[in-house]
PDB file of N, CA and C in Angstrom:
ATOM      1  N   UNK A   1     -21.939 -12.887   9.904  1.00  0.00           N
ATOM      2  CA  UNK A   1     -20.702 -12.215   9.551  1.00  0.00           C
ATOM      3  C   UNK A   1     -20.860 -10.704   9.672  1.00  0.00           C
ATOM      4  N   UNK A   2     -21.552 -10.483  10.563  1.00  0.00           N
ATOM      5  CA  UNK A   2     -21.951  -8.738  10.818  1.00  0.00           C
ATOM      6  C   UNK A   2     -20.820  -7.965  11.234  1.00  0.00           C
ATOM      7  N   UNK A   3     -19.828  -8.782  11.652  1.00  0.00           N
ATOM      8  CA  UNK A   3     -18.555  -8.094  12.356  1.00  0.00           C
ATOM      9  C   UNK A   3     -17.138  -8.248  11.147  1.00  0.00           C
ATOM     10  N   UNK A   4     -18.139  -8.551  10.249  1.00  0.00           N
ATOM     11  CA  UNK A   4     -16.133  -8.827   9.339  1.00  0.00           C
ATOM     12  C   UNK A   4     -16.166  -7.105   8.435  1.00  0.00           C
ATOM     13  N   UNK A   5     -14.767  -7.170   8.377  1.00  0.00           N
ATOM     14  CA  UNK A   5     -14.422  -5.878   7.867  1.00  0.00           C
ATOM     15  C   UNK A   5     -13.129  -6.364   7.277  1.00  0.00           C
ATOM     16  N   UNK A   6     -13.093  -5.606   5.865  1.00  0.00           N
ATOM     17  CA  UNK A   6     -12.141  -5.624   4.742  1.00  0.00           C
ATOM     18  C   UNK A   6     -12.667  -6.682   4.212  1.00  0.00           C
ATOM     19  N   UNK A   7     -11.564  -6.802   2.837  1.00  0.00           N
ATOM     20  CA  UNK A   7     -11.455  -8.513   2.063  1.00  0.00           C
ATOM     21  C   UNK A   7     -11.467  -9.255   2.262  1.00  0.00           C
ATOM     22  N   UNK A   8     -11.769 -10.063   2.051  1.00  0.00           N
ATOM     23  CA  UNK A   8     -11.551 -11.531   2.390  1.00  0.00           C
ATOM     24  C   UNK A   8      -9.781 -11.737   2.458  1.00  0.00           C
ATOM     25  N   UNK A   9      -9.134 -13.030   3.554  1.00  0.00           N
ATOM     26  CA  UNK A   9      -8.212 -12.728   3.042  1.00  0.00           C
ATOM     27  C   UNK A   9      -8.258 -13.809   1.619  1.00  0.00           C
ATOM     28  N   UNK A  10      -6.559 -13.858   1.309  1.00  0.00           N
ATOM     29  CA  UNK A  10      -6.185 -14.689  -0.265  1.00  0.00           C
ATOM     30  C   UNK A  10      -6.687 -16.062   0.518  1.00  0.00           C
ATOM     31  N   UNK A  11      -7.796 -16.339  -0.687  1.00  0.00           N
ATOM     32  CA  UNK A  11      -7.995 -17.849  -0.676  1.00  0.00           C
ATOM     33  C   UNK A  11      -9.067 -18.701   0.209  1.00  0.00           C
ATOM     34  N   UNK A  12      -9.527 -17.636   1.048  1.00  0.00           N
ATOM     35  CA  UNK A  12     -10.682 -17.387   1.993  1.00  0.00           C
ATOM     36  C   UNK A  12     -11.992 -17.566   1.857  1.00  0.00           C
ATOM     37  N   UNK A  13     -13.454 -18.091   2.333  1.00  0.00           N
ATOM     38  CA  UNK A  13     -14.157 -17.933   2.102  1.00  0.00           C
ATOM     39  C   UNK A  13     -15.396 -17.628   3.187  1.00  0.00           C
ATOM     40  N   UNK A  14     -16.358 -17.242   2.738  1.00  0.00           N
ATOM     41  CA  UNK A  14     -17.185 -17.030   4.087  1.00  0.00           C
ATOM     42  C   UNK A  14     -18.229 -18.081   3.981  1.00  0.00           C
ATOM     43  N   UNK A  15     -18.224 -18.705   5.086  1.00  0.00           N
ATOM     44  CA  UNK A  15     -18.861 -19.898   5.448  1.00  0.00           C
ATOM     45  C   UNK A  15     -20.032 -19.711   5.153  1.00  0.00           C
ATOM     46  N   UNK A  16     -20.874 -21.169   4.657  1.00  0.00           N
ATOM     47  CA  UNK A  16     -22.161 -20.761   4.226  1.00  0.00           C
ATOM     48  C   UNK A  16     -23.399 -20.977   5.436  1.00  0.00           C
ATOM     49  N   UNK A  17     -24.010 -20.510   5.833  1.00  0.00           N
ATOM     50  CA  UNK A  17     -24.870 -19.606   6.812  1.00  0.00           C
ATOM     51  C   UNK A  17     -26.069 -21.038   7.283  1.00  0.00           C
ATOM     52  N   UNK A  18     -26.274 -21.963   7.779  1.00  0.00           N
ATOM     53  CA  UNK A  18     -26.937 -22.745   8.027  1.00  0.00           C
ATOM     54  C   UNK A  18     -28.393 -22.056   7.753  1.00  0.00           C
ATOM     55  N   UNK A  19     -29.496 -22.646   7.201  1.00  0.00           N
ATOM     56  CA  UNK A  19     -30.576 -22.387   7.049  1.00  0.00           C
ATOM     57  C   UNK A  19     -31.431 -22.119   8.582  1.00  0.00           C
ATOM     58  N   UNK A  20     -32.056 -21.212   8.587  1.00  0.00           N
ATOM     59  CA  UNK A  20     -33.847 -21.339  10.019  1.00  0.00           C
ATOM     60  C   UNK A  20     -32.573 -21.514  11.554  1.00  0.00           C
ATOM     61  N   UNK A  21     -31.618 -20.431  11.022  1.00  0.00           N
ATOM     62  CA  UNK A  21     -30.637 -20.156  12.462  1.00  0.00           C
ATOM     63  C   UNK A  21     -31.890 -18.979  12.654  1.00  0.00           C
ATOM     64  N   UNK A  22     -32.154 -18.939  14.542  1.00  0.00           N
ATOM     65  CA  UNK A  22     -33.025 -17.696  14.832  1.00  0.00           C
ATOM     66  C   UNK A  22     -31.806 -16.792  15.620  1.00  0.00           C
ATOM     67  N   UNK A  23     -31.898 -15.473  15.094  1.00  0.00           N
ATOM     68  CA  UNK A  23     -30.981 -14.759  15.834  1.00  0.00           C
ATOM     69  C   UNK A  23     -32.069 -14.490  16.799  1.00  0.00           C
ATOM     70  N   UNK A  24     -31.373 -14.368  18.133  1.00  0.00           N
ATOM     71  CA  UNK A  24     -32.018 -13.815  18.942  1.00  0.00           C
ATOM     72  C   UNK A  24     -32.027 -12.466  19.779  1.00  0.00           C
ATOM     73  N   UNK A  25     -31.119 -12.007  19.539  1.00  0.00           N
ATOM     74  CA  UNK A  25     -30.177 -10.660  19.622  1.00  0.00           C
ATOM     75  C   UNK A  25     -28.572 -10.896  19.835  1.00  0.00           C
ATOM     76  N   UNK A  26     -27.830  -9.806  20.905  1.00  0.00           N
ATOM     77  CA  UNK A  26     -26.342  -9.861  20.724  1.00  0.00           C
ATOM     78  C   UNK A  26     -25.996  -9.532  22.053  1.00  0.00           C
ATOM     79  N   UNK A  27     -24.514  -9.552  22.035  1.00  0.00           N
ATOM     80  CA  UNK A  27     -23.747  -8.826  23.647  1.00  0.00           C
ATOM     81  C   UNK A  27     -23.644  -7.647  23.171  1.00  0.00           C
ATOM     82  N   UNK A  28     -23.206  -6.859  24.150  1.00  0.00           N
ATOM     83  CA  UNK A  28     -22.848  -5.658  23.798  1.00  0.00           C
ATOM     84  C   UNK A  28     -21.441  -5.569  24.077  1.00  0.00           C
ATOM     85  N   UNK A  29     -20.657  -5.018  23.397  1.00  0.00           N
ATOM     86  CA  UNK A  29     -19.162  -4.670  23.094  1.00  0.00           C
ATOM     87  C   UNK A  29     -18.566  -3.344  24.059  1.00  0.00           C
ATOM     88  N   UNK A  30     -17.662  -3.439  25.198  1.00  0.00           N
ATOM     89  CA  UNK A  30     -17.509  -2.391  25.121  1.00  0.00           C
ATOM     90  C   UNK A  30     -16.207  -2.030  24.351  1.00  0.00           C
ATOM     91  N   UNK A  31     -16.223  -0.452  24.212  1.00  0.00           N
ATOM     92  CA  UNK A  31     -15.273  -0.720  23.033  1.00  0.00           C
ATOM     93  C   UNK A  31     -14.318   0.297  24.112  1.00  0.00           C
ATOM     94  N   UNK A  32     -13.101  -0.092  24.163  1.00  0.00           N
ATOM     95  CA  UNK A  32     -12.247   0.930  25.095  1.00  0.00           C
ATOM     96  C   UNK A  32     -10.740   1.158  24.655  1.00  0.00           C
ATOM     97  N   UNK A  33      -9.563   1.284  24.839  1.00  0.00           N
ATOM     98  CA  UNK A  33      -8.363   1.356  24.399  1.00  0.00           C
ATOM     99  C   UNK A  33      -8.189   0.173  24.229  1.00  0.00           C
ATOM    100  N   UNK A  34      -7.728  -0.769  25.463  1.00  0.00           N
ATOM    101  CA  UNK A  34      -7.349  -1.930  25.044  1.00  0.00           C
ATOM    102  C   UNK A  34      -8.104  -2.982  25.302  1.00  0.00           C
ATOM    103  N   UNK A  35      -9.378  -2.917  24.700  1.00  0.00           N
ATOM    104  CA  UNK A  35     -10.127  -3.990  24.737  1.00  0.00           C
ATOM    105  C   UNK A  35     -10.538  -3.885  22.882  1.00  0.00           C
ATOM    106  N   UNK A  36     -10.772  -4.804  22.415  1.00  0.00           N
ATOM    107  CA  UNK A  36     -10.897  -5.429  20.839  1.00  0.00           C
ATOM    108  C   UNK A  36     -11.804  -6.638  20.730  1.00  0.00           C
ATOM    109  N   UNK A  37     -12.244  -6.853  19.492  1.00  0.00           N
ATOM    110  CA  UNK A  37     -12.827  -8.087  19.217  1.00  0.00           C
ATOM    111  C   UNK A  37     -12.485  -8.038  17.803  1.00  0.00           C
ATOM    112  N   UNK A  38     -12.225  -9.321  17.191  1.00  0.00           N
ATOM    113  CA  UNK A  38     -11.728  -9.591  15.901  1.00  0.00           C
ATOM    114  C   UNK A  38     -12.758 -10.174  15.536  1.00  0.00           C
ATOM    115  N   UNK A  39     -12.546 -10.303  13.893  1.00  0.00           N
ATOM    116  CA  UNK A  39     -13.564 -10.742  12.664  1.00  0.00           C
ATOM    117  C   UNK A  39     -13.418 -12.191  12.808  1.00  0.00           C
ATOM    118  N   UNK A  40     -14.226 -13.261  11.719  1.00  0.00           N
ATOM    119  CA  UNK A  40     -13.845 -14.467  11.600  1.00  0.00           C
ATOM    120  C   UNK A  40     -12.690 -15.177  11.827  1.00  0.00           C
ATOM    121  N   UNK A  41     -11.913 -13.799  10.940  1.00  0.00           N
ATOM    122  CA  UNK A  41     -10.539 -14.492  10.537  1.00  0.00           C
ATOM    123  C   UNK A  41      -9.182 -14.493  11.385  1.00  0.00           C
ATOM    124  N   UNK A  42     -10.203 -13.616  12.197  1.00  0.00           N
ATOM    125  CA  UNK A  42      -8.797 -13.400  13.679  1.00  0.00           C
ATOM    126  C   UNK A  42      -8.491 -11.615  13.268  1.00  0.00           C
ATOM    127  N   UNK A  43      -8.531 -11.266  12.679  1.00  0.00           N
ATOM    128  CA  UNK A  43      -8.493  -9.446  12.775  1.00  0.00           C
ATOM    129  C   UNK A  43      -9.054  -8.861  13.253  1.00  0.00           C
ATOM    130  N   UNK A  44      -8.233  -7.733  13.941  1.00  0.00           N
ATOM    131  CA  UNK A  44      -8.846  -7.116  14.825  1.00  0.00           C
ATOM    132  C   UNK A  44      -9.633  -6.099  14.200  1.00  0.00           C
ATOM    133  N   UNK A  45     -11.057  -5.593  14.277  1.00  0.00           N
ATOM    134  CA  UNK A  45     -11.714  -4.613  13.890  1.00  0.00           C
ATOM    135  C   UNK A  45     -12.557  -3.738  14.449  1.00  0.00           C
ATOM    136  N   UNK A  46     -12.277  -2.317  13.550  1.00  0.00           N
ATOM    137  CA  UNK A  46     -12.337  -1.167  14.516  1.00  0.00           C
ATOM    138  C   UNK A  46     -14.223  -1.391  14.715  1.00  0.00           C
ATOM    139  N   UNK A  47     -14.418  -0.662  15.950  1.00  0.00           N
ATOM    140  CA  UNK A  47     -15.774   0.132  16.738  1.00  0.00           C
ATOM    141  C   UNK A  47     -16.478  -0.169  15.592  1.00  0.00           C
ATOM    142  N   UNK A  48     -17.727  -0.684  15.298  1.00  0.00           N
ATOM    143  CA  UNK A  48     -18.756  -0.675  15.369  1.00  0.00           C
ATOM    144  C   UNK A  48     -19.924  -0.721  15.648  1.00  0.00           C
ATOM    145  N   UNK A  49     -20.140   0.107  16.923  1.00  0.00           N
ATOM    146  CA  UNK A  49     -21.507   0.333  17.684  1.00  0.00           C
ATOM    147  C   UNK A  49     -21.555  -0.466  18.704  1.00  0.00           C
ATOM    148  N   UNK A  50     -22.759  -0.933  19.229  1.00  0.00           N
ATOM    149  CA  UNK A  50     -22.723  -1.727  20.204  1.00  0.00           C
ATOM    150  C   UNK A  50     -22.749  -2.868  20.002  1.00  0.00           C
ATOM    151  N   UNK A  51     -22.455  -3.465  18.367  1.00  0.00           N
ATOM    152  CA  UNK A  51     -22.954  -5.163  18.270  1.00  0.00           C
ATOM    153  C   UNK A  51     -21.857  -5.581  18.734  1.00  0.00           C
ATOM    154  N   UNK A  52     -21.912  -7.267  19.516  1.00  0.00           N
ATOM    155  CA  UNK A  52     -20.843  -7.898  19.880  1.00  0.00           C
ATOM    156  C   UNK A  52     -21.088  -9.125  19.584  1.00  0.00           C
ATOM    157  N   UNK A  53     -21.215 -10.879  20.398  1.00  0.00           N
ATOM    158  CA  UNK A  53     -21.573 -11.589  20.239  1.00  0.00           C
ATOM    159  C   UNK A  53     -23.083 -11.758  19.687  1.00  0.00           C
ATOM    160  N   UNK A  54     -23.392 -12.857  18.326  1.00  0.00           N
ATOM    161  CA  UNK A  54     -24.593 -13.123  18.640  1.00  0.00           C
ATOM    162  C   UNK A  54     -25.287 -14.291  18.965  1.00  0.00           C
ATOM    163  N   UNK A  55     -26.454 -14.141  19.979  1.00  0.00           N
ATOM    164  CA  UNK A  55     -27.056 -15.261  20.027  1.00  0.00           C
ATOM    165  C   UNK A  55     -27.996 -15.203  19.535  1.00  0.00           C
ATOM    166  N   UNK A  56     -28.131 -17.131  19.269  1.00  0.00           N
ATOM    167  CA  UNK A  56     -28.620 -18.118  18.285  1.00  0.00           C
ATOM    168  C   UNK A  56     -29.124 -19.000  18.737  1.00  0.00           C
ATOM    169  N   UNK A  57     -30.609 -19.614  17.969  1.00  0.00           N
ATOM    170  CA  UNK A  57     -31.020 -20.609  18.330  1.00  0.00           C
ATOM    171  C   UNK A  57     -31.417 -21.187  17.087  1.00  0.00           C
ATOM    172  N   UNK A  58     -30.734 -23.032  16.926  1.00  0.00           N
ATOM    173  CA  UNK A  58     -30.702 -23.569  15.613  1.00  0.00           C
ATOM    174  C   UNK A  58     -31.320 -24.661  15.749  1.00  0.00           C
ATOM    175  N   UNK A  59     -32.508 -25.381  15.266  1.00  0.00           N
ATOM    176  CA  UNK A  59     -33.271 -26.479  15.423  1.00  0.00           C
ATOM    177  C   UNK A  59     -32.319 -27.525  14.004  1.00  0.00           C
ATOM    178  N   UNK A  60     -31.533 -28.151  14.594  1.00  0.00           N
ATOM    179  CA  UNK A  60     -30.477 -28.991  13.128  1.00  0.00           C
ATOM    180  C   UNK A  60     -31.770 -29.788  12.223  1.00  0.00           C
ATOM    181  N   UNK A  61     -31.511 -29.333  11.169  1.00  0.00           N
ATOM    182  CA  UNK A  61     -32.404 -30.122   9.953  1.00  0.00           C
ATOM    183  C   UNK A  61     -32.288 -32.020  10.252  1.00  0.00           C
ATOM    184  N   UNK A  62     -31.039 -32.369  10.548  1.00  0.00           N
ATOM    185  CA  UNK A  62     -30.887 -33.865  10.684  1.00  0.00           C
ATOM    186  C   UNK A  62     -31.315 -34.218  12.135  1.00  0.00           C
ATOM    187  N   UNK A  63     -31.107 -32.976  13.381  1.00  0.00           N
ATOM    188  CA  UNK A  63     -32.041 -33.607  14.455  1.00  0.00           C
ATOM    189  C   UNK A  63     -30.771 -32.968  15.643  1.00  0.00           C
ATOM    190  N   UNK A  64     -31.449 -32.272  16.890  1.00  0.00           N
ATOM    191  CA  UNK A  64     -30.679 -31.838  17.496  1.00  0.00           C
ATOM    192  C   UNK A  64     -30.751 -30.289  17.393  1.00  0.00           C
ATOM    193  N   UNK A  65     -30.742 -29.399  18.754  1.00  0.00           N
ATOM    194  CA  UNK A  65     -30.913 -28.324  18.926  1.00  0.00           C
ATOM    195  C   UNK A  65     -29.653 -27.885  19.626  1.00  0.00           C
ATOM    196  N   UNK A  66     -29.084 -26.339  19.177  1.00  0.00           N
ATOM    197  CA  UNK A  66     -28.266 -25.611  19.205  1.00  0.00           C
ATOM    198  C   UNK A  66     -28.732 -23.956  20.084  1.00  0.00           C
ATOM    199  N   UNK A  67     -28.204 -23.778  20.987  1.00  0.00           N
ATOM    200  CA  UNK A  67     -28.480 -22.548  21.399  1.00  0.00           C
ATOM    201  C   UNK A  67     -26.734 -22.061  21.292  1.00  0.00           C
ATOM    202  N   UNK A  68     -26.630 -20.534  21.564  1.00  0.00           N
ATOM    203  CA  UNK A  68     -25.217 -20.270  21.706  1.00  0.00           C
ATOM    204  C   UNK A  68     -25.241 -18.829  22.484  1.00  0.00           C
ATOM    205  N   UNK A  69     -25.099 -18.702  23.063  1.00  0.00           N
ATOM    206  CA  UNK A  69     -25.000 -17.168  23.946  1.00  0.00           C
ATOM    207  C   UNK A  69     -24.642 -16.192  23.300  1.00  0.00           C
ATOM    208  N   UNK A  70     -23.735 -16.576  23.155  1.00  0.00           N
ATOM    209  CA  UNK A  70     -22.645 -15.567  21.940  1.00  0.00           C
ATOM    210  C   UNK A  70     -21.785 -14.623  22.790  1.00  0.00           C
ATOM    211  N   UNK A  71     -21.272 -15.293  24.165  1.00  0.00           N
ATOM    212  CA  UNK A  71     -20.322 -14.589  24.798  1.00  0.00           C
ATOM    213  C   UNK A  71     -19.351 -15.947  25.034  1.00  0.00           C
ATOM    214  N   UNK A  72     -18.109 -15.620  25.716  1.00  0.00           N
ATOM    215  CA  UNK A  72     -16.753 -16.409  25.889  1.00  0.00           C
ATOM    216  C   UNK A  72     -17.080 -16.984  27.088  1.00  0.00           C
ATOM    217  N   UNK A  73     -17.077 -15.929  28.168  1.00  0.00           N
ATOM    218  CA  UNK A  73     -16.687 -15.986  29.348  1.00  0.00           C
ATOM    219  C   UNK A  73     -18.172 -16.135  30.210  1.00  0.00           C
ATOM    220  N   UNK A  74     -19.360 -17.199  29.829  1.00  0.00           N
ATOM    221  CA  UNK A  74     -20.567 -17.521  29.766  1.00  0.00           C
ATOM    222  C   UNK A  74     -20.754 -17.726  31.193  1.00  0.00           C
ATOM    223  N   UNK A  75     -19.400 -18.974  31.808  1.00  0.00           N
ATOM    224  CA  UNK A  75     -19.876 -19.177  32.817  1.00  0.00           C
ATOM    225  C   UNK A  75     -19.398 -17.920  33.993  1.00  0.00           C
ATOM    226  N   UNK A  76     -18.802 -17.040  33.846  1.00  0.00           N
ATOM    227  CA  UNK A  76     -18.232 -16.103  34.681  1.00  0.00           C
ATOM    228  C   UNK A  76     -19.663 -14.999  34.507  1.00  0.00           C
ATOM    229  N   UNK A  77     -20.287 -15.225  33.591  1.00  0.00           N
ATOM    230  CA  UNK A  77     -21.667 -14.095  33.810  1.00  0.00           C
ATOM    231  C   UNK A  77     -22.361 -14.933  34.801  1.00  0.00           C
ATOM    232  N   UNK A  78     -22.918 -16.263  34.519  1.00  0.00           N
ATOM    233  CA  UNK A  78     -23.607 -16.776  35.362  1.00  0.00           C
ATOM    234  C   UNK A  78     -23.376 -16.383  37.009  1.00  0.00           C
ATOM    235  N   UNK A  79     -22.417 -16.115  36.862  1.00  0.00           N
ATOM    236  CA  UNK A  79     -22.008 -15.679  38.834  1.00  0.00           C
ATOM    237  C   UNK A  79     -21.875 -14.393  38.957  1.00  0.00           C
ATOM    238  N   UNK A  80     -22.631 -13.649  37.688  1.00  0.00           N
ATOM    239  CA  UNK A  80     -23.140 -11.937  38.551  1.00  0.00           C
ATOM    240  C   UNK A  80     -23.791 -11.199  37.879  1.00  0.00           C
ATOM    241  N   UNK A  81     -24.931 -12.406  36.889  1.00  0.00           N
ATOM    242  CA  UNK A  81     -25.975 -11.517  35.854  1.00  0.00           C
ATOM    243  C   UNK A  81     -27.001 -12.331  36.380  1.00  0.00           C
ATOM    244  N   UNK A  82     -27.645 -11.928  37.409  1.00  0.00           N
ATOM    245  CA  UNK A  82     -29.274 -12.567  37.377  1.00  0.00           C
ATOM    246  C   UNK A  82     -29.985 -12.483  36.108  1.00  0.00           C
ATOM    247  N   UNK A  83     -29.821 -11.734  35.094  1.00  0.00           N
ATOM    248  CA  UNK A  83     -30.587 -12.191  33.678  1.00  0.00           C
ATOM    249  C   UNK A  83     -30.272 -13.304  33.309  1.00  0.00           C
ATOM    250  N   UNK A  84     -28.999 -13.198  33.109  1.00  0.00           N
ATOM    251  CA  UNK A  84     -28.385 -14.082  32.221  1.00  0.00           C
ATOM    252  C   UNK A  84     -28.910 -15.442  32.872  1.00  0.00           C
ATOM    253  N   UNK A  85     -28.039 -15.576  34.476  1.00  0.00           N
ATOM    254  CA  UNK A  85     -28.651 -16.722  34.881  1.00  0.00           C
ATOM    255  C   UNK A  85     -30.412 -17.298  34.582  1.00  0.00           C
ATOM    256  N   UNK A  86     -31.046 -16.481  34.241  1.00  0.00           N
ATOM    257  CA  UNK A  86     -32.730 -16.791  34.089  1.00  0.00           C
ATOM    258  C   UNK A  86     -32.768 -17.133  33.246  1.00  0.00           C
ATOM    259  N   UNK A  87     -31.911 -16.586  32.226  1.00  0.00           N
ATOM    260  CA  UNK A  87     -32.219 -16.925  30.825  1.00  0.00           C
ATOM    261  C   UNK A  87     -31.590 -18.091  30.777  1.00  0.00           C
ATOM    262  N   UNK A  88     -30.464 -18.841  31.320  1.00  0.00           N
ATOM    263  CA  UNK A  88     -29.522 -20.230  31.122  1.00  0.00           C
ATOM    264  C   UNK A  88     -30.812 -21.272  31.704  1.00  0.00           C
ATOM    265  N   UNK A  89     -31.601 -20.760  32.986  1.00  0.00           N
ATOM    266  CA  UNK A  89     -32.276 -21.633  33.496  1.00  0.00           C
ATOM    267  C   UNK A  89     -33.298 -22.011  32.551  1.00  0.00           C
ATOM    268  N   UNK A  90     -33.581 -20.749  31.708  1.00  0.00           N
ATOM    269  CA  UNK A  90     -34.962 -21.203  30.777  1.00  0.00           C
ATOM    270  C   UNK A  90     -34.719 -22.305  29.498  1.00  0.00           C
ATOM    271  N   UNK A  91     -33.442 -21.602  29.159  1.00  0.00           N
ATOM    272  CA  UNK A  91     -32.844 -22.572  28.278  1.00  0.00           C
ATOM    273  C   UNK A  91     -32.804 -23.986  28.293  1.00  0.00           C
ATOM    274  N   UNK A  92     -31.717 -24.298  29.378  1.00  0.00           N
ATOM    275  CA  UNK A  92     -31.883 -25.697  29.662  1.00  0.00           C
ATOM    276  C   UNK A  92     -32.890 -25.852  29.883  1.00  0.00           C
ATOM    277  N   UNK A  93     -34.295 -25.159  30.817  1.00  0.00           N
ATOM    278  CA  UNK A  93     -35.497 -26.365  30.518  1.00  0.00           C
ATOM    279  C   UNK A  93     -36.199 -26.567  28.969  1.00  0.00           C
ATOM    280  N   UNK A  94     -35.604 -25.795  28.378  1.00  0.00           N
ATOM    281  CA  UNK A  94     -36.314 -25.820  27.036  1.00  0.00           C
ATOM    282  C   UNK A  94     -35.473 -27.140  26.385  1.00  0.00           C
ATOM    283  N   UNK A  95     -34.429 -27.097  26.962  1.00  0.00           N
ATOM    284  CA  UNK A  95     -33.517 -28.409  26.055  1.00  0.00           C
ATOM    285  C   UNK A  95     -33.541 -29.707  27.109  1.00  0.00           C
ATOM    286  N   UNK A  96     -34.966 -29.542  28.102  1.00  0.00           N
ATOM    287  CA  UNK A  96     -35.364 -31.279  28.963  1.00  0.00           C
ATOM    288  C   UNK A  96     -34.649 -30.955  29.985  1.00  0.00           C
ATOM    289  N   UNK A  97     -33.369 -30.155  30.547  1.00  0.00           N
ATOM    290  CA  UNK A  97     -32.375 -30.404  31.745  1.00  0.00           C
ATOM    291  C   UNK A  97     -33.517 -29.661  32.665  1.00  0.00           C
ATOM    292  N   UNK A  98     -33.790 -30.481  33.580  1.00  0.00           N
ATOM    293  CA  UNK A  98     -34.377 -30.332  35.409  1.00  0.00           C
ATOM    294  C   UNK A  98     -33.909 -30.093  36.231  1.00  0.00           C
ATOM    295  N   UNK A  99     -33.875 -28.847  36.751  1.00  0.00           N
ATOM    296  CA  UNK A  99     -33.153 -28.655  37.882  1.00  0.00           C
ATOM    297  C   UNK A  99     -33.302 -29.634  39.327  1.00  0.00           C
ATOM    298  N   UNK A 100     -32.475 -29.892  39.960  1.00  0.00           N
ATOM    299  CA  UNK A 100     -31.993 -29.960  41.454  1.00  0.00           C
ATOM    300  C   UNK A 100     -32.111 -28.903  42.376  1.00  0.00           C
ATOM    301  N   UNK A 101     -32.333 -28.959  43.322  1.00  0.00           N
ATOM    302  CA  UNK A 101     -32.798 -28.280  43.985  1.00  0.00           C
ATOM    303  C   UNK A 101     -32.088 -29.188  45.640  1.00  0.00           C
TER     304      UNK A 101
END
């Protein structure tokens, strides 16, 4: 919840935080006239630095692994971030998927 700003709204609560989530870092935000990113709750909130999405990697206590990028538009990087793409490739082999070739 690094990105919420103000009160909660009426009646609201902030979700409780799954245990042994690994942050792994974040996106970066740009922040411009009309570009925004909102809090949990859907509000829009002002500039704060460069944090944006974060990614996560969650080993589920009952069984089952979670990665999350922490961007929207994931597969539209894949077609013009050679990082990113390296990093998706490492991923999936970490979660068993074999590439084709």
């Amino acid at each position: 919840m690094k990105l919420q700003q103000g009160a909660l709204p009426e009646g609201a609560s902030v979700p409780v935080e799954p245990e042994n989530i690994e942050y792994l870092g974040h996106s970066i935000h740009q922040w411009r006239p009309n570009a925004y990113i909102c809090d949990y709750y859907t509000r829009r909130i002002e500039e704060q630095g460069d944090l944006g999405g974060e990614m996560i990697y969650w080993e589920r206590p009952e069984g089952g692994r979670v990665f999350h990028a922490g961007v929207i538009a994931g597969g539209w990087v894949l077609s013009i971030d050679p990082k990113f793409e390296t990093m998706m490739r490492n991923v999936l082999s970490h979660f068993g998927v074999e590439r084709n070739v």
